[in-house]
PDB file of N, CA and C in Angstrom:
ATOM      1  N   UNK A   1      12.147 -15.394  22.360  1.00  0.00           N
ATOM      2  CA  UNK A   1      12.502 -14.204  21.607  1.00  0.00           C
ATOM      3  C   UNK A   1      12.378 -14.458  20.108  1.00  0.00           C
ATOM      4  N   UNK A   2      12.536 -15.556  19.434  1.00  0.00           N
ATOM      5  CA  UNK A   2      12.625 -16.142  18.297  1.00  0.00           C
ATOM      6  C   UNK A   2      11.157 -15.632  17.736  1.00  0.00           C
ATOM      7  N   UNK A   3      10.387 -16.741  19.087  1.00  0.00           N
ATOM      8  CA  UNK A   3       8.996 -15.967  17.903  1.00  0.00           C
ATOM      9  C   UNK A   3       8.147 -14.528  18.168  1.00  0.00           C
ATOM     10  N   UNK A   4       8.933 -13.783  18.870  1.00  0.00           N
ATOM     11  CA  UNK A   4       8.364 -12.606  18.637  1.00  0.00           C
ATOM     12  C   UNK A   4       8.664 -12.202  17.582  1.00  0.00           C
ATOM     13  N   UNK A   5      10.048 -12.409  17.185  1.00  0.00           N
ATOM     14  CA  UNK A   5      10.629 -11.771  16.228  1.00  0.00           C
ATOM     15  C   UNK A   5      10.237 -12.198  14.780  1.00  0.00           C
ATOM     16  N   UNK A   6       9.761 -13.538  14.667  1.00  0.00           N
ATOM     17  CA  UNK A   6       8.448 -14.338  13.289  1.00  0.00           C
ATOM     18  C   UNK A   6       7.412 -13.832  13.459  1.00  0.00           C
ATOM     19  N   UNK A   7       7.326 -13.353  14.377  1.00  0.00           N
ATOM     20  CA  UNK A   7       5.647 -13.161  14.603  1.00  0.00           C
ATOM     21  C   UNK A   7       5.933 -11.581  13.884  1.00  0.00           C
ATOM     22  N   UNK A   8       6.733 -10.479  13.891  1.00  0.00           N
ATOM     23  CA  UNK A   8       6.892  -9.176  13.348  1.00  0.00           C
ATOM     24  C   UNK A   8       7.071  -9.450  12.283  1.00  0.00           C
ATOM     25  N   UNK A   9       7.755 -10.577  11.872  1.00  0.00           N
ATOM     26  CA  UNK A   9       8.042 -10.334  10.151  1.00  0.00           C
ATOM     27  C   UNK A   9       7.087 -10.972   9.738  1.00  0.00           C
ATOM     28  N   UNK A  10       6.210 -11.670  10.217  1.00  0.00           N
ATOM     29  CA  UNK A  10       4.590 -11.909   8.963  1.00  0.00           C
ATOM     30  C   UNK A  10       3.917 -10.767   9.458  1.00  0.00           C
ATOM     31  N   UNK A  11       3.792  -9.878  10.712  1.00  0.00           N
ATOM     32  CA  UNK A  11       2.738  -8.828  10.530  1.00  0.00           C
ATOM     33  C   UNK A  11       3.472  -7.727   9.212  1.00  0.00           C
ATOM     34  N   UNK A  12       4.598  -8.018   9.753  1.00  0.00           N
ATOM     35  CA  UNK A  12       5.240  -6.385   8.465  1.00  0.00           C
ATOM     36  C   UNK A  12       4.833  -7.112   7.171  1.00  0.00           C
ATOM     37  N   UNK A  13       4.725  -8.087   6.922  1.00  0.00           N
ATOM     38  CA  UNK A  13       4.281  -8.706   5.633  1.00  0.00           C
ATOM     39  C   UNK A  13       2.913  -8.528   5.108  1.00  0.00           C
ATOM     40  N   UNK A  14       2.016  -8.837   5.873  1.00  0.00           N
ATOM     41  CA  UNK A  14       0.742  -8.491   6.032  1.00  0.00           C
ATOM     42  C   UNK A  14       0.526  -7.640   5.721  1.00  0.00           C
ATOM     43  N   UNK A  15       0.891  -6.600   5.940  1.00  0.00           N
ATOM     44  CA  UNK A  15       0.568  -4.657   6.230  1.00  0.00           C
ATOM     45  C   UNK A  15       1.127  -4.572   5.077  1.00  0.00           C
ATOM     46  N   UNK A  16       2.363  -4.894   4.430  1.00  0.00           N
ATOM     47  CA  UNK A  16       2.817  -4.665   3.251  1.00  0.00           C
ATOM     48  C   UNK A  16       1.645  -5.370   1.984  1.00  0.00           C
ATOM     49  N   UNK A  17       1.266  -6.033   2.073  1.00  0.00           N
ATOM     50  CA  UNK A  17       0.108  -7.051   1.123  1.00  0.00           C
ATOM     51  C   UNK A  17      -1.004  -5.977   1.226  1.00  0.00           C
ATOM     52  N   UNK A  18      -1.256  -5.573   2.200  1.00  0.00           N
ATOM     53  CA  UNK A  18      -2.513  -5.013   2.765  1.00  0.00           C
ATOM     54  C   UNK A  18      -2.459  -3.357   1.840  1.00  0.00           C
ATOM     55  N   UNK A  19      -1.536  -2.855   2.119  1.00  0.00           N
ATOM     56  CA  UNK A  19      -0.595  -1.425   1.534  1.00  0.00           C
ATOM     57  C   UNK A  19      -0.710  -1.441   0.169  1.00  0.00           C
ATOM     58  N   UNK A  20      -0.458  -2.805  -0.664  1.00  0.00           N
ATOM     59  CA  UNK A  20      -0.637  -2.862  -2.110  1.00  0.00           C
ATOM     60  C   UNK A  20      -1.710  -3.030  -2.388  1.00  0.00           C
ATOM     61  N   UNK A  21      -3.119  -3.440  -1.775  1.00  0.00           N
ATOM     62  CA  UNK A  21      -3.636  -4.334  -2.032  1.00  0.00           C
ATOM     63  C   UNK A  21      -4.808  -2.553  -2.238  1.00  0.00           C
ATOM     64  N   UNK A  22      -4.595  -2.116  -1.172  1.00  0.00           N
ATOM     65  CA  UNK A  22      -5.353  -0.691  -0.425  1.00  0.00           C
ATOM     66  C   UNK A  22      -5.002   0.294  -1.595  1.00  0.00           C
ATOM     67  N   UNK A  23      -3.690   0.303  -2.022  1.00  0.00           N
ATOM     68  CA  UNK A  23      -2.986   1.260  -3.226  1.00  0.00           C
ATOM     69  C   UNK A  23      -3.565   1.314  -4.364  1.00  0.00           C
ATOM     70  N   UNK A  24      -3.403  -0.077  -5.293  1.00  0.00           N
ATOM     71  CA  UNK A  24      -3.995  -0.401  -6.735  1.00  0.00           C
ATOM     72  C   UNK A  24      -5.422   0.125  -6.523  1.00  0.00           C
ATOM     73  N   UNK A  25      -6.195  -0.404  -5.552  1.00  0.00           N
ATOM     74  CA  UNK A  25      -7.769   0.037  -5.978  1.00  0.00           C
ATOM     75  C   UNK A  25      -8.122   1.276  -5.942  1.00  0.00           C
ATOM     76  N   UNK A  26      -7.513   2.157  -4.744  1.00  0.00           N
ATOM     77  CA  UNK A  26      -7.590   3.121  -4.691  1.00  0.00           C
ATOM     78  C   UNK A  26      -7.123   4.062  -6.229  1.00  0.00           C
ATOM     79  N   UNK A  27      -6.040   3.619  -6.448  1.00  0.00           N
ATOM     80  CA  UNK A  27      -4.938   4.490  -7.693  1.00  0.00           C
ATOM     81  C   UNK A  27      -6.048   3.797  -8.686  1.00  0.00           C
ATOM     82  N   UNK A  28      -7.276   2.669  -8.992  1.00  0.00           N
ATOM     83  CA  UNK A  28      -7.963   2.541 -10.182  1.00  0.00           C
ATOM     84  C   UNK A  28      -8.950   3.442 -10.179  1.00  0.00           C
ATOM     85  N   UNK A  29      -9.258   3.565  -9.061  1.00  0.00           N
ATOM     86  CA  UNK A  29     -10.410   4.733  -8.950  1.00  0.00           C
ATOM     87  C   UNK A  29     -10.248   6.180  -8.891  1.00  0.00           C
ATOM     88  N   UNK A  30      -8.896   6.770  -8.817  1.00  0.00           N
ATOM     89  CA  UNK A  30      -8.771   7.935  -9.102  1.00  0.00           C
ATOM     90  C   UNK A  30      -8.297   8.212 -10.529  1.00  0.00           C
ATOM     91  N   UNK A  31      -8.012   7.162 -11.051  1.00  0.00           N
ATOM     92  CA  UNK A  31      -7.705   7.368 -12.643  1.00  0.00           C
ATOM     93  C   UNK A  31      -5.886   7.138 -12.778  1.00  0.00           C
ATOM     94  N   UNK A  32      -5.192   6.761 -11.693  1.00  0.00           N
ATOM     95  CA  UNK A  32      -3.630   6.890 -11.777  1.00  0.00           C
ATOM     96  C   UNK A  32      -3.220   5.711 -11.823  1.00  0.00           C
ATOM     97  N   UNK A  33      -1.541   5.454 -11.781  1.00  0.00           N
ATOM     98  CA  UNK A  33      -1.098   3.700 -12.135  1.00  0.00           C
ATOM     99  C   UNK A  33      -1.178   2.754 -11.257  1.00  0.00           C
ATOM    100  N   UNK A  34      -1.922   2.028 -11.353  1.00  0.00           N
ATOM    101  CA  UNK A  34      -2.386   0.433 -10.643  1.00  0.00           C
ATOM    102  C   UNK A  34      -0.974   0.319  -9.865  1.00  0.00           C
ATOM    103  N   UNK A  35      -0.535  -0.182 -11.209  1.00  0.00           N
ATOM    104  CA  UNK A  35       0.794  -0.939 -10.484  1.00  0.00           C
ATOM    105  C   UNK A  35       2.030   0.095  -9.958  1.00  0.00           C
ATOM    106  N   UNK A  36       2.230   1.413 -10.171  1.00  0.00           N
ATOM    107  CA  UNK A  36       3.174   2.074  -9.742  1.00  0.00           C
ATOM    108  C   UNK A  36       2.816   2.429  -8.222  1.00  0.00           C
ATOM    109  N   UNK A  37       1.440   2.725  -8.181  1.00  0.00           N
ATOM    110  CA  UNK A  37       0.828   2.464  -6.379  1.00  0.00           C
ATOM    111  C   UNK A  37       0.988   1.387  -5.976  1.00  0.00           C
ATOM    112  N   UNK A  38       0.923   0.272  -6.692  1.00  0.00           N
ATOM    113  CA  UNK A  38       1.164  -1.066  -5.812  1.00  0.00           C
ATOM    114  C   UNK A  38       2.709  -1.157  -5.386  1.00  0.00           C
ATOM    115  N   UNK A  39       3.194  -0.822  -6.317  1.00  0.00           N
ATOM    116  CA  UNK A  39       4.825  -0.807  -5.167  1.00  0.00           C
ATOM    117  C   UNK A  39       5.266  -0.433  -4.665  1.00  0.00           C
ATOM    118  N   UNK A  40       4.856   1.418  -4.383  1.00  0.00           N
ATOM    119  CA  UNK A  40       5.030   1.769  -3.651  1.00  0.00           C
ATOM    120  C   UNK A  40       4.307   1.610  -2.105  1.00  0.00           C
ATOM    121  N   UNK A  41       2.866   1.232  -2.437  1.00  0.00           N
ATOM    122  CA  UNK A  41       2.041   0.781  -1.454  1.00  0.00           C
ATOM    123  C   UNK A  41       2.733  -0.777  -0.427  1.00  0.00           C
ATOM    124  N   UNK A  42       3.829  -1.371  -1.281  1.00  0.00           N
ATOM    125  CA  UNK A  42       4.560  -2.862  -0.925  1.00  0.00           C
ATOM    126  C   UNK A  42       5.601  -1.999   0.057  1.00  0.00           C
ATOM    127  N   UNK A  43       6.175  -1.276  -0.557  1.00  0.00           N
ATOM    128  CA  UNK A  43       7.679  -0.855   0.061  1.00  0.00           C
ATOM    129  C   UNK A  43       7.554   0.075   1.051  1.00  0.00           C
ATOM    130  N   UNK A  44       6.486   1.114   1.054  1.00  0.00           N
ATOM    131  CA  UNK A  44       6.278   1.884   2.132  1.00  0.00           C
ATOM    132  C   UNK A  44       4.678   2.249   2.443  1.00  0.00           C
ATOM    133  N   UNK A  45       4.052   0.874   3.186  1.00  0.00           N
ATOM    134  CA  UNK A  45       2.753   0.945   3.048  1.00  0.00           C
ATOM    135  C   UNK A  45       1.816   2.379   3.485  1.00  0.00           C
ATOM    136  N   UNK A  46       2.512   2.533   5.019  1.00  0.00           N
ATOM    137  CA  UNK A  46       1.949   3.603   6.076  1.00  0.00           C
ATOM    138  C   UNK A  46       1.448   4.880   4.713  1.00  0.00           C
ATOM    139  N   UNK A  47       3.012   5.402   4.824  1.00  0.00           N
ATOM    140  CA  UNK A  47       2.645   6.659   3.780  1.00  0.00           C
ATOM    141  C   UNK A  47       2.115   6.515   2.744  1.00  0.00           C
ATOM    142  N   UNK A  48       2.231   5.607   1.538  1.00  0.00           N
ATOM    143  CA  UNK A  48       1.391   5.410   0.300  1.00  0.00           C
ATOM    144  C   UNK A  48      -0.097   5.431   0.729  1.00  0.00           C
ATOM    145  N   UNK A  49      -0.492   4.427   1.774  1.00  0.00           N
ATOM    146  CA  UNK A  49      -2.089   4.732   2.274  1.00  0.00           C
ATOM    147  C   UNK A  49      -2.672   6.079   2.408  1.00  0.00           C
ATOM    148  N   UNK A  50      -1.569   6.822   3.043  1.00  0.00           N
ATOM    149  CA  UNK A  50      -2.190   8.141   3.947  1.00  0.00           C
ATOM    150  C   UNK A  50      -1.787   9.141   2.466  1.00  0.00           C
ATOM    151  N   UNK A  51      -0.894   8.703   1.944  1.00  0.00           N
ATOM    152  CA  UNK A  51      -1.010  10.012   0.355  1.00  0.00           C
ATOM    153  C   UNK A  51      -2.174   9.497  -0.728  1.00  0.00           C
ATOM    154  N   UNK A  52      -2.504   8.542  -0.520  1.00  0.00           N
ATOM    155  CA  UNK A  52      -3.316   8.270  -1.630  1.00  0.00           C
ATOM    156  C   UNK A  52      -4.608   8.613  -1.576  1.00  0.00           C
ATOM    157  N   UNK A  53      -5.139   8.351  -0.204  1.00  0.00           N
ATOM    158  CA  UNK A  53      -6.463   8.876   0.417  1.00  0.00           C
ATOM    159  C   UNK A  53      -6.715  10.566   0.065  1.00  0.00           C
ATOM    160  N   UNK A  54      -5.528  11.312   0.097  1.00  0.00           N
ATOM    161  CA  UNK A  54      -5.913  12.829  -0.174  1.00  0.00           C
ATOM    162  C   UNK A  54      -5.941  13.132  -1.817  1.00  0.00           C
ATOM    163  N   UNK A  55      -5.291  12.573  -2.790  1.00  0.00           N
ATOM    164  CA  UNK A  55      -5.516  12.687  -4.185  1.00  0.00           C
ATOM    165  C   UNK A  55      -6.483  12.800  -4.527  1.00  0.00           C
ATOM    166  N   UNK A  56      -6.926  14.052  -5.635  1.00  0.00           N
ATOM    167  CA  UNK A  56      -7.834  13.972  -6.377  1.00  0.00           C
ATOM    168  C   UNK A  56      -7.487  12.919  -7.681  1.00  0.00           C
ATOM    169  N   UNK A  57      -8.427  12.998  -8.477  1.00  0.00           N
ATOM    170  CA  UNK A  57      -9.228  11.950  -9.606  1.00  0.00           C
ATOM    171  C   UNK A  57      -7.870  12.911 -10.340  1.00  0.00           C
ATOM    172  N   UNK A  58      -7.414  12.249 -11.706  1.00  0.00           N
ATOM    173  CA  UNK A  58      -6.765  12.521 -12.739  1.00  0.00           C
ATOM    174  C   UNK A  58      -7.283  12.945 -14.062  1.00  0.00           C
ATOM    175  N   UNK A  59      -7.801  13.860 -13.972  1.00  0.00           N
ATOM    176  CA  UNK A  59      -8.601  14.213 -15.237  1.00  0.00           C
ATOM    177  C   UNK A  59      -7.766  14.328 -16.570  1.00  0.00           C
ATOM    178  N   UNK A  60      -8.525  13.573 -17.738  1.00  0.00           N
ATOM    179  CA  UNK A  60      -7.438  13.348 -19.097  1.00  0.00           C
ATOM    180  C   UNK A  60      -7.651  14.768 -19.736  1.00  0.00           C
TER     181      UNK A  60
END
């Protein structure tokens, strides 16, 4: 039971790395904040992925 339960907390880790990692580039290419997507992309990967994909570009 032990290592199922290691084995969930490096995938939730993963997905969280993965979430920031997916966020910043995305948020550089629409013109919005690197790093304010990256933490939210850390803390709640699922949804930051799936809201970021529908944003348009940030026009100045």
């Amino acid at each position: 039971m032990e290592n199922t339960s290691g084995f969930i907390m490096i995938l939730g880790l993963v997905l969280r790395i993965i979430g920031l990692v997916v966020c910043t580039r995305k948020a550089t290419e629409l013109n919005r904040s690197a790093s304010g997507w990256g933490v939210f992309g850390f803390f709640m990967p699922i949804i930051a992925m799936i809201w970021i994909q529908f944003m348009k570009p940030y026009l100045q």
